[in-house]
Protein backbone atom coordinates (compact mmCIF):
# COMPACT_ATOMS: atom_id res chain seq x y z
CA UNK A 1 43.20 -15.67 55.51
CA UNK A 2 44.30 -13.41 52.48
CA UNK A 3 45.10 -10.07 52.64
CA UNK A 4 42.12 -8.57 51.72
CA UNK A 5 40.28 -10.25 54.84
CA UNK A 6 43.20 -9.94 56.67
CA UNK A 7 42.22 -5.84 56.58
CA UNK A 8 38.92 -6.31 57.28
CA UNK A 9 37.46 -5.87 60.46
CA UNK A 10 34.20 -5.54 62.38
CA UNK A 11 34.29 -1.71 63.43
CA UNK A 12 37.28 -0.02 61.99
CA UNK A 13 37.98 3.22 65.08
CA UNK A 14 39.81 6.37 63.64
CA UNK A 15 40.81 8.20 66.80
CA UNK A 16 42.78 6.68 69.61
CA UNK A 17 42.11 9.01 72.37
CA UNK A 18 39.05 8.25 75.23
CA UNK A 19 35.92 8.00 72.92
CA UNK A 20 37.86 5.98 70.66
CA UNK A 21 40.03 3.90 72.79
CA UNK A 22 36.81 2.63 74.64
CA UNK A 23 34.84 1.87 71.49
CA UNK A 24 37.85 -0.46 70.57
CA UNK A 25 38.43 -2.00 74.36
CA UNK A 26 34.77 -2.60 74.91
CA UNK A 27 34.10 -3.28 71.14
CA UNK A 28 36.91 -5.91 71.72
CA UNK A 29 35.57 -7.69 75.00
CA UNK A 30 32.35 -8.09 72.92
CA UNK A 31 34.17 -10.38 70.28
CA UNK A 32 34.58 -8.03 67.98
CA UNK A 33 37.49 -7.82 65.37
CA UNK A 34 38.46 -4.40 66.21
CA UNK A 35 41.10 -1.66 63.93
CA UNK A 36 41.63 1.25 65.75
CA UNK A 37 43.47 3.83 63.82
CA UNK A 38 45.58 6.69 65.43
CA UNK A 39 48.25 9.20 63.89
CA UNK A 40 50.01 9.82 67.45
CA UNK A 41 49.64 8.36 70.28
CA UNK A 42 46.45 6.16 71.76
CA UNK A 43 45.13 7.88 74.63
CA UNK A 44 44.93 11.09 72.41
CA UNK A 45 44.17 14.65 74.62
CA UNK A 46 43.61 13.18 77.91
CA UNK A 47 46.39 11.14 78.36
CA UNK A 48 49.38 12.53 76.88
CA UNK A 49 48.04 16.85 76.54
CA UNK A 50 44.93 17.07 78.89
CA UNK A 51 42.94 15.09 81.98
CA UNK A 52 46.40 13.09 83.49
CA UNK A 53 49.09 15.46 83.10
CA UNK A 54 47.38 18.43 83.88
CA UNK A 55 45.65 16.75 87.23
CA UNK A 56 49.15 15.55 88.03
CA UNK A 57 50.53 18.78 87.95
CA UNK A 58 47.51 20.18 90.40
CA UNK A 59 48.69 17.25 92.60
CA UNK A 60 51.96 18.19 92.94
CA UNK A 61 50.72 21.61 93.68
CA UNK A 62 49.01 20.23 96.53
CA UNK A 63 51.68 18.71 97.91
CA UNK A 64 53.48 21.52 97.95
CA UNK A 65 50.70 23.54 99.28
CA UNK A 66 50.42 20.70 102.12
CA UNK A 67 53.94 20.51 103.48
CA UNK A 68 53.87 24.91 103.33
CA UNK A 69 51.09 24.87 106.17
CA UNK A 70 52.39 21.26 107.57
CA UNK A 71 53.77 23.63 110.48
CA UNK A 72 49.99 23.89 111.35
CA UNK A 73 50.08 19.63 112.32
CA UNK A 74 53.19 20.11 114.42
CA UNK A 75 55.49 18.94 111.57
CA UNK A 76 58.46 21.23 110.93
CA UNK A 77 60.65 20.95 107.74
CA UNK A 78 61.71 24.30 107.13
CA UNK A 79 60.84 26.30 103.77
CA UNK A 80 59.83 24.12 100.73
CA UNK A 81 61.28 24.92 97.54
CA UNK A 82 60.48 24.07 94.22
CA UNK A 83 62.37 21.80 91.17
CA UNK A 84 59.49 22.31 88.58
CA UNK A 85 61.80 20.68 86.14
CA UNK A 86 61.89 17.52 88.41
CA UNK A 87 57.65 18.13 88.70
CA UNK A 88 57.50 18.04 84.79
CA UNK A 89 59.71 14.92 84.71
CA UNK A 90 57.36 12.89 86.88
CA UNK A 91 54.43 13.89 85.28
CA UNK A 92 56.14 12.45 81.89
CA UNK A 93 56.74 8.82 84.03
CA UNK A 94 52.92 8.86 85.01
CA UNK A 95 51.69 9.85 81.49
CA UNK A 96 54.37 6.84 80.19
CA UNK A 97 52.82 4.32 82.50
CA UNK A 98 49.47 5.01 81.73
CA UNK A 99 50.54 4.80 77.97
CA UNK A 100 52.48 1.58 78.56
CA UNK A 101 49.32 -0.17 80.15
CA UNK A 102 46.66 1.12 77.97
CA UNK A 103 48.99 -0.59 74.82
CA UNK A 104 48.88 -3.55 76.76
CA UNK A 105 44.77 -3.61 77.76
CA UNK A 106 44.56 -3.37 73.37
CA UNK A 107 47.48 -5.82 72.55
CA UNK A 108 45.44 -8.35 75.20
CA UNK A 109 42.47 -7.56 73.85
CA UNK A 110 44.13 -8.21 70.01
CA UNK A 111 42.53 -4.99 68.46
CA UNK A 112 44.65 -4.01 66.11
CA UNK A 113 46.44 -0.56 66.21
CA UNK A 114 46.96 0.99 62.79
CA UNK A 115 49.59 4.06 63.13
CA UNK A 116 48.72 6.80 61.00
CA UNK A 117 46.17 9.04 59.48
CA UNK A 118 42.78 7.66 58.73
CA UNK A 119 40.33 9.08 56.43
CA UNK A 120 36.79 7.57 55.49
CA UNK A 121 35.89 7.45 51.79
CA UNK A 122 32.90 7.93 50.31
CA UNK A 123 32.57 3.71 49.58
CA UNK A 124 32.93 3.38 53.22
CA UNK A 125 36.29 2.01 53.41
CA UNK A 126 39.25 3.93 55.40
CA UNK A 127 42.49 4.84 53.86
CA UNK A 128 45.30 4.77 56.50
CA UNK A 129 48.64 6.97 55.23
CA UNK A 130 51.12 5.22 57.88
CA UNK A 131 55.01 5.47 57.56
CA UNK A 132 55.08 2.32 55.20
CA UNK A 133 52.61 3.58 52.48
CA UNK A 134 48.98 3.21 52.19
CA UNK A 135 47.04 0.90 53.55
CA UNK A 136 43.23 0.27 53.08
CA UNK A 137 40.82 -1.09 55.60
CA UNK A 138 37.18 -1.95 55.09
CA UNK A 139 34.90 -2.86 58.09
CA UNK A 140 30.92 -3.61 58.49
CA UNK A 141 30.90 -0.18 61.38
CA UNK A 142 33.31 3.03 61.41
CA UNK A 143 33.56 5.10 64.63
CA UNK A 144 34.90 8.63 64.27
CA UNK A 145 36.65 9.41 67.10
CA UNK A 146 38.49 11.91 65.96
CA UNK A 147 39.36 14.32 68.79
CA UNK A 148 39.71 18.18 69.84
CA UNK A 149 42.71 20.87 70.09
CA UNK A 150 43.04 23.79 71.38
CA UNK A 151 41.31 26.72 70.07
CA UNK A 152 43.71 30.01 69.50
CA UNK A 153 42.95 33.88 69.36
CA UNK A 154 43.89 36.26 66.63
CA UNK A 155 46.74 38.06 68.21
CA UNK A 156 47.95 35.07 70.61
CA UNK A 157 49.11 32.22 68.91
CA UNK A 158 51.21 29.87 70.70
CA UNK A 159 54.95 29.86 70.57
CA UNK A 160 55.57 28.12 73.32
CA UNK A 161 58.27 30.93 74.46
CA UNK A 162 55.32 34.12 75.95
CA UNK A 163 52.45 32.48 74.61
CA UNK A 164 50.94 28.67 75.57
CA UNK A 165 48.10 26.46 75.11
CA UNK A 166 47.44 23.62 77.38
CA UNK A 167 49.64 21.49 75.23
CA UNK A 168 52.71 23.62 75.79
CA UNK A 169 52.17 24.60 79.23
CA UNK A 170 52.13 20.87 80.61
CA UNK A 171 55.93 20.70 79.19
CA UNK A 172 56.80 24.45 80.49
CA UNK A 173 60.30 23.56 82.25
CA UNK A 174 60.44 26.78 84.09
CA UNK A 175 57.79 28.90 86.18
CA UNK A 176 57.06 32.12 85.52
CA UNK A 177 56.96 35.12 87.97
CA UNK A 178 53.80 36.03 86.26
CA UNK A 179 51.16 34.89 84.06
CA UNK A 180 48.37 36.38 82.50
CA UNK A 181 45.56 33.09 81.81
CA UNK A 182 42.96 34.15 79.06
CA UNK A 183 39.93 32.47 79.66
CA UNK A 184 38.07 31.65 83.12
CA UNK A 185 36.57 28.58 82.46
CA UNK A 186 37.47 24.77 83.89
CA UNK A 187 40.73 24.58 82.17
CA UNK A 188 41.50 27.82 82.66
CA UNK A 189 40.64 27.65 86.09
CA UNK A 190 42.77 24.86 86.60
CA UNK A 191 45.97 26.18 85.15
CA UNK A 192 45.59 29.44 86.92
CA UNK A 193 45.09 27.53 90.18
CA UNK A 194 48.43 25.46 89.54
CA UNK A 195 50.70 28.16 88.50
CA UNK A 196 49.49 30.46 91.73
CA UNK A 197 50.09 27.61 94.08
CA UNK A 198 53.42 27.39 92.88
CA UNK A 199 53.85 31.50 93.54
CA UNK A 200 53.59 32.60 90.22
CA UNK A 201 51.39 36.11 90.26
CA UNK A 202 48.30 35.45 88.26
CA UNK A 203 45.96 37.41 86.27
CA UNK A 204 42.47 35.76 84.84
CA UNK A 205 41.02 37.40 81.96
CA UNK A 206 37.60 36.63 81.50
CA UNK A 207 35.25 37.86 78.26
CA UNK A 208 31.94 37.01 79.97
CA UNK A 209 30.85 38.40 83.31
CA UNK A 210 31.49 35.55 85.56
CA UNK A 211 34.56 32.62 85.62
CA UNK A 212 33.33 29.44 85.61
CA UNK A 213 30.38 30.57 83.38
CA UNK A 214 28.57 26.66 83.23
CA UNK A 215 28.84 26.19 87.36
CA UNK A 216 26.12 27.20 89.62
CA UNK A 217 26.37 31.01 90.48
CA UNK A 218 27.09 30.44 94.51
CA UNK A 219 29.26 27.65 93.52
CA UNK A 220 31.11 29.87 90.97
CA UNK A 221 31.35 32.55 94.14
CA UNK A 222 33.17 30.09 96.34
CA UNK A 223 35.59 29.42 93.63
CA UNK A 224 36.42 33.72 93.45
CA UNK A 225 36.53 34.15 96.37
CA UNK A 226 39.14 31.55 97.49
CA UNK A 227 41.12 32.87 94.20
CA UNK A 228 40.89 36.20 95.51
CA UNK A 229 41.74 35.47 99.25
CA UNK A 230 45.42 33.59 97.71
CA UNK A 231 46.55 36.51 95.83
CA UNK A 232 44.75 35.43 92.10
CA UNK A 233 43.05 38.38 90.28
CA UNK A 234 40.57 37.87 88.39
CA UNK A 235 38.70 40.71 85.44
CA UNK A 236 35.71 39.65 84.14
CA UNK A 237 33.69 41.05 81.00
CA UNK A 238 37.11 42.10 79.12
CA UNK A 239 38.40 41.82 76.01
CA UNK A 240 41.84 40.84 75.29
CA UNK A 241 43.06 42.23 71.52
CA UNK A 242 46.91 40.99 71.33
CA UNK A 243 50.38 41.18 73.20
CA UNK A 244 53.32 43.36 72.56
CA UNK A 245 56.56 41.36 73.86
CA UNK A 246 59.14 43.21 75.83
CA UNK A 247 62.66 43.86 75.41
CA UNK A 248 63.26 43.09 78.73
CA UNK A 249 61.21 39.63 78.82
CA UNK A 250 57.77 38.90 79.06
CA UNK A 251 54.71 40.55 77.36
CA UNK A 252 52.02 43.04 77.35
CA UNK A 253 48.54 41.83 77.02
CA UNK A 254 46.32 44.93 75.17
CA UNK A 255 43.40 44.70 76.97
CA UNK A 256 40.54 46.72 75.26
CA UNK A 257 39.93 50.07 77.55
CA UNK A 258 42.10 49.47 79.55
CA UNK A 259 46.21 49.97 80.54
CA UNK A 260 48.15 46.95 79.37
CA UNK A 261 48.87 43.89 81.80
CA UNK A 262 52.86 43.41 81.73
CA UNK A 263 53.49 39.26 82.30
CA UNK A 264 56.23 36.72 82.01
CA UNK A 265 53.70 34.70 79.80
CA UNK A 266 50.69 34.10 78.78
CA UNK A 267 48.39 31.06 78.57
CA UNK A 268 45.21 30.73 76.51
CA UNK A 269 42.80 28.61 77.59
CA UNK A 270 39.59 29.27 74.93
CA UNK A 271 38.02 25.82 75.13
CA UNK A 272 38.91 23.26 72.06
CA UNK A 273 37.84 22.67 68.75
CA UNK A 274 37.01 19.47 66.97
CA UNK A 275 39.02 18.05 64.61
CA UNK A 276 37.51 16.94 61.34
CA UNK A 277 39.62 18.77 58.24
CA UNK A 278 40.85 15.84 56.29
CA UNK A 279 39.00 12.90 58.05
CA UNK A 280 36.67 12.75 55.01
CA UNK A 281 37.27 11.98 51.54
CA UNK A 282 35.83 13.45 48.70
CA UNK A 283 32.05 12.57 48.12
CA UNK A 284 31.60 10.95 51.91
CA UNK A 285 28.25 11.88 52.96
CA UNK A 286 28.97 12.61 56.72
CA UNK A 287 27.68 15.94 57.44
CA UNK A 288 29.67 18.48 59.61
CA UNK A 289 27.67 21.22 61.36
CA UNK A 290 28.97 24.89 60.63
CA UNK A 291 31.07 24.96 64.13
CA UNK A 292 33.23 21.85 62.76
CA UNK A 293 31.26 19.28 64.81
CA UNK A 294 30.09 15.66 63.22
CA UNK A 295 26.27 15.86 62.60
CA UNK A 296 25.03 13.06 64.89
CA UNK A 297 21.58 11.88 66.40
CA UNK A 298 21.12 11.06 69.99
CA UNK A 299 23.07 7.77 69.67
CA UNK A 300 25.83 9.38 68.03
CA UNK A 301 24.69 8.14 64.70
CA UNK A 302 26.00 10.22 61.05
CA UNK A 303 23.79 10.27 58.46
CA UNK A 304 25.53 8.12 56.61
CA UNK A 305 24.04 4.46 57.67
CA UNK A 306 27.09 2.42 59.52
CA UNK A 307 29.51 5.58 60.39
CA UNK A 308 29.04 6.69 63.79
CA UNK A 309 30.92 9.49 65.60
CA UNK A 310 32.13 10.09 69.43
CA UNK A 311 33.89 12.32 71.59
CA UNK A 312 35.09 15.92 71.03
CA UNK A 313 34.23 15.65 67.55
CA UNK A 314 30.57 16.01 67.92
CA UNK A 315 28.59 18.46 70.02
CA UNK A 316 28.35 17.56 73.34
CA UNK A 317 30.35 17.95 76.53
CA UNK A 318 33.92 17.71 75.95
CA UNK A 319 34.56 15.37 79.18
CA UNK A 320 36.79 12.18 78.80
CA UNK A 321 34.59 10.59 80.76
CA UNK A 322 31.48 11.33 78.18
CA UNK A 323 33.57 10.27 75.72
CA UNK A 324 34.13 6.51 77.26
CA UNK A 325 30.28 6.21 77.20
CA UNK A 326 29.57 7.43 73.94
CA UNK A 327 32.37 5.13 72.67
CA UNK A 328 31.06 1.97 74.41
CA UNK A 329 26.78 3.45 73.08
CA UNK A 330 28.51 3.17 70.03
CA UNK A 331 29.31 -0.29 70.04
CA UNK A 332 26.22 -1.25 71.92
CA UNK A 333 24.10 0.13 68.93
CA UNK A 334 26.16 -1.74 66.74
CA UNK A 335 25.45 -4.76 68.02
CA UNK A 336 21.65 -3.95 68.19
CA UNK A 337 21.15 -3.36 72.12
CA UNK A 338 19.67 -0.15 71.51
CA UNK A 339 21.40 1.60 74.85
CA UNK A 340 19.82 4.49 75.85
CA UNK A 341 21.01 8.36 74.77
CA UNK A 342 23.45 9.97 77.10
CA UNK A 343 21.59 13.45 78.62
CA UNK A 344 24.05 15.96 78.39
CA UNK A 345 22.31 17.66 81.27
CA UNK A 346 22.97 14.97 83.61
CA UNK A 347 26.60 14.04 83.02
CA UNK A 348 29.01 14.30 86.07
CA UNK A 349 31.44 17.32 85.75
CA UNK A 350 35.02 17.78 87.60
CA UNK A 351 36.80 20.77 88.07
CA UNK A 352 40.09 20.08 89.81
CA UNK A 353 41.22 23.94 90.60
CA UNK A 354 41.72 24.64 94.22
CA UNK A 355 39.02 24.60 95.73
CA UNK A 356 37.96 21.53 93.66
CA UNK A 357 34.14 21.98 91.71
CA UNK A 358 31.83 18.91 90.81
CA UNK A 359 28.43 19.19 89.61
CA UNK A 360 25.44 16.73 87.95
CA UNK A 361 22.28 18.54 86.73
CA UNK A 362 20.77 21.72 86.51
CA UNK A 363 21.77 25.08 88.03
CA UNK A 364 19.51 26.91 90.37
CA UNK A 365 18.99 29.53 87.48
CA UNK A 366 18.90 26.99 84.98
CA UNK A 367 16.17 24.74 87.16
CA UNK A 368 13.66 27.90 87.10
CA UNK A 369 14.81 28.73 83.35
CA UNK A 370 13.01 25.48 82.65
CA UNK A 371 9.92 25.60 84.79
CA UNK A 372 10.44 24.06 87.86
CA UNK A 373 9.71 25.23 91.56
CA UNK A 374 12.91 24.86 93.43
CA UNK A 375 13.81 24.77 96.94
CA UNK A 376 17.55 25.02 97.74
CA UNK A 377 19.83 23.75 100.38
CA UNK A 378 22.95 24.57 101.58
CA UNK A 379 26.02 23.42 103.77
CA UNK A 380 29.36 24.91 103.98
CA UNK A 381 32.35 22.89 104.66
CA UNK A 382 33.40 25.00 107.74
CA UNK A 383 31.31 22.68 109.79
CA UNK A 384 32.13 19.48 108.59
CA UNK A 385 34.56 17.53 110.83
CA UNK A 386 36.60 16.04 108.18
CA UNK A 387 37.11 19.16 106.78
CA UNK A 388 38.63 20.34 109.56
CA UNK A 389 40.53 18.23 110.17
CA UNK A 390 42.63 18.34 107.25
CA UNK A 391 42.57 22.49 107.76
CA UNK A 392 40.61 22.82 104.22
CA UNK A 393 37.04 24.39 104.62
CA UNK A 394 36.57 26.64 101.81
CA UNK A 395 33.75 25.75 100.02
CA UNK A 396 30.23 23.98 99.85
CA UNK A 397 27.39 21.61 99.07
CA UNK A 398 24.44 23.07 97.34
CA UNK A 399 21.04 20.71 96.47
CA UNK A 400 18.18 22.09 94.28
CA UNK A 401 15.25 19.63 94.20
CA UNK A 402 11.99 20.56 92.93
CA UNK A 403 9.22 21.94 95.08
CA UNK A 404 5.94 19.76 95.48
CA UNK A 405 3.04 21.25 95.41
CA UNK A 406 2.39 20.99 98.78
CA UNK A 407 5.74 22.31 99.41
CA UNK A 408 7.75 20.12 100.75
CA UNK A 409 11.29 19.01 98.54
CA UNK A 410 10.97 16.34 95.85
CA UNK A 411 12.71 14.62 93.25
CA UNK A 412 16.59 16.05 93.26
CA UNK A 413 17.55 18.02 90.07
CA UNK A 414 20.77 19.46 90.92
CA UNK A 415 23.87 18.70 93.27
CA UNK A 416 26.71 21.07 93.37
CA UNK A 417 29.66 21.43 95.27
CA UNK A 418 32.47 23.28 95.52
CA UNK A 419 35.32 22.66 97.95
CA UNK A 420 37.90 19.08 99.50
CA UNK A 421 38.42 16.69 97.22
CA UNK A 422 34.63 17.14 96.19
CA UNK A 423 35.70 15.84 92.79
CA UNK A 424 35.38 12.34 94.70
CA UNK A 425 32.63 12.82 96.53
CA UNK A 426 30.06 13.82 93.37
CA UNK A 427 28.90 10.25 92.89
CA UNK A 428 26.30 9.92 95.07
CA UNK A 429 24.83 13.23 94.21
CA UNK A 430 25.42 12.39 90.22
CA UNK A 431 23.27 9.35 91.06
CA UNK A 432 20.39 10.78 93.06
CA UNK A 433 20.04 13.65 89.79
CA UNK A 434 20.38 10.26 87.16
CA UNK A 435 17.91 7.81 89.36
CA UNK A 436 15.43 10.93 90.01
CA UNK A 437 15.51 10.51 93.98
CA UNK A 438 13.54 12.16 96.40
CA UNK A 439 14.92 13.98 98.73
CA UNK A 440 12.76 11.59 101.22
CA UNK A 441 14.51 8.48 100.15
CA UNK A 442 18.14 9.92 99.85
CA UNK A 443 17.72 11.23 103.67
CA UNK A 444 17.19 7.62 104.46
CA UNK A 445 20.00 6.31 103.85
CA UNK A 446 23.14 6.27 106.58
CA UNK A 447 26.03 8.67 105.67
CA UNK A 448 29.59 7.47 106.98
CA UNK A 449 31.06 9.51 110.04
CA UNK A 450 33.43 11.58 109.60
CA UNK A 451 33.26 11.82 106.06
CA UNK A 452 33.47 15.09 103.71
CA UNK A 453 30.75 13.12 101.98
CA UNK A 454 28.28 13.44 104.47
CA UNK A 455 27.83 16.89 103.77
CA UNK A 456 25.68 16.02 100.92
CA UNK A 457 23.34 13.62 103.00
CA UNK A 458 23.41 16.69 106.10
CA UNK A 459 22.16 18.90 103.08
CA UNK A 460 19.30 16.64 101.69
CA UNK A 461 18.08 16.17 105.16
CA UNK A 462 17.33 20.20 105.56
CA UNK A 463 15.20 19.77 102.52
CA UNK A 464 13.07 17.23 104.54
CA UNK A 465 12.25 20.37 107.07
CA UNK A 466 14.29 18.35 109.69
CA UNK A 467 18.40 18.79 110.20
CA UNK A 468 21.02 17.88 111.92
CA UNK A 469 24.05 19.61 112.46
């Protein structure tokens, strides 16, 4: 093998984080000779600035959390105390091991990691600027997997000493007293949940009139009022215009109409923006839509015939898990198996905030929005044994399934939950939306006693006209 075939390659990936890291793993287990081109660090956002460290960092707020009230079990061991600095270190260790064994999964797998930047040329072949020099690769497929960051304000950009985005705060080495989180959405959310569970006083600002804005309105409730009832405030329909640091330390955030909000920091958590400056060279044909997004079709196809594009990059929900899918579609239509397009209304969605949210399929509001009849059922945690048990009962399980005419509950369009660990208990409910059960043939089936899980089969069975508990 020369050099020239030596750099050429099946499907050539540029973008090593979820959506492109699965194209090249499953592209690989397929038989395919696979490049996969990243500038940092493969497992991009997820694994090294987003999903792992920041979940891992909620987990160790648990635990804390846990052994505060583990007087309520009959276990004394006096007042806990914090070493966030020892916190941040072992998130690092899990982020490393995950790192360490997804190099191994594409080193067994032989795809071929180019380090550097990649960037598609018009003739189809990508130019890779790595430490060495340039390198070109041509390849019969090109995935664009290029990846999000963090979107900024005017007036708050981060500086990692009063101001964060999610990719400083998950190396912050030092809590705050107080922290004033810009943006009330899942990340958002999630960071405001952490920082509070570890006693820092927090403030969510939120532009539109609700947190949570995509969640089920009830579902969203449970969420504020838990916040609430722990000390978290939270201002909806505001507008933030900049921050005047202190002399003293900290900040004020100038909140429109309004006296300003004196913090120790402040994070900003705006949702993400796709990266695609400088992925194309000149004359490449790939369009990209005026919010920055890869044009794409339903299978994640460019217009430019062998290119396809995946993950944050194009317009559709910015979940990891999405991402894997679209990255293993990708490969699937390259090989000609013509896999079916991924609804975005049906994905499964995790919130990991305390009380955890999970949802698959449409909102109440959203249901009627698009013509349906709806009936509605719901079951709050409170009464589930499990629940309970473990002394955590905020929260709920919410069905909407459409109404037949005769009136009696149909096919399930919506499952929604808010509350224990329901970030593990969406599948079945994710599922039922996906497979179009009836409520009928989901009450069927035997739920596991005592399980927080059976709260969603308890809450199908009321939409049958019959209950249990």
């Amino acid at each position: 093998m020369d050099e020239a075939d030596g750099d050429h390659f099946d499907v050539i990936v540029i973008g090593g984080g979820p959506g492109g890291y699965a194209a090249a793993l499953y592209g690989a287990s397929a038989g395919l000779r696979i490049a996969l081109v990243e500038r940092d660090k493969v497992g991009g956002t997820c694994l090294h600035r987003g999903c792992i460290p920041a979940k891992e960092l909620l987990e160790s707020a648990s635990v804390y959390r846990t052994v505060r009230h583990a007087a309520e079990f009959g276990v004394h061991v006096g007042e806990p105390s914090i070493d966030w600095s020892a916190t941040i270190d072992r998130k690092q260790r899990v982020v490393d091991q995950m790192f360490t064994g997804l190099g191994s999964l594409l080193k067994g797998r032989k795809v071929e990691v180019v380090p550097g930047s990649g960037v598609l040329e018009a003739d189809g072949r990508v130019t890779v600027e790595t430490d060495a020099g340039s390198r070109t690769l041509a390849g019969d497929a090109v995935i664009l997997a290029t990846g999000s960051v963090p979107r900024v304000i005017p007036g708050f950009e981060p500086d990692a000493r009063l101001v964060f985005s999610s990719d400083e705060l998950l190396d912050l080495r030092e809590l705050p007293g107080s922290a004033a989180v810009i943006g009330g959405g899942a990340i958002g959310c999630e960071f405001a949940s952490t920082l509070a569970d570890m006693g820092a006083s927090v403030t969510i600002l939120e532009g539109l009139p609700k947190i949570l804005p995509g969640c089920d309105e009830e579902i969203a409730k449970v969420v504020t009022t838990s916040f609430k009832k722990r000390g978290l405030t939270i201002r909806t329909g505001v507008r933030v215009t900049g921050h005047q640091p202190q002399d003293g330390g900290g900040t004020a955030v100038q909140i429109e109409g309004s006296d300003p909000l004196f913090v120790d920091m402040v994070v900003v958590s705006v949702g993400r923006r796709p990266v695609t400056d400088g992925v194309l060279g000149d004359g490449c044909k790939v369009a990209v839509s005026p919010r920055g997004f890869f044009e794409v079709d339903a299978h994640g196809r460019t217009g430019v015939p062998g290119v396809w594009a995946v993950g944050d990059c194009i317009d559709t929900p910015q979940l990891a898990h999405v991402a894997f899918m679209e990255g293993m579609n990708a490969i699937r239509d390259i090989l000609g198996e013509d896999p079916p397009p991924i609804d975005a209304g049906r994905v499964p969605w995790a919130i990991y905030c305390q009380p955890e949210v999970a949802f698959a399929g449409y909102t109440e509001a959203a249901a009627k929005e698009a013509g349906f009849d709806v009936v509605t059922a719901k079951h709050r945690f409170i009464g589930n044994g499990r629940a309970v048990i473990i002394g955590s009962t905020d929260g709920m399980v919410k069905v909407i399934a459409e109404r037949r005419p005769d009136g009696t509950a149909g096919r399930v369009l919506g499952v929604h939950l808010a509350g224990p660990w329901v970030t593990e208990q969406l599948g079945q409910g994710y599922l039922a939306v996906n497979w179009e059960a009836t409520v009928d043939e989901i009450a069927a089936l035997i739920q596991p006693h005592p399980t927080m899980s059976e709260l969603f089969g308890e809450t199908v069975l009321s939409l049958t006209g019959r209950s249990l508990h």
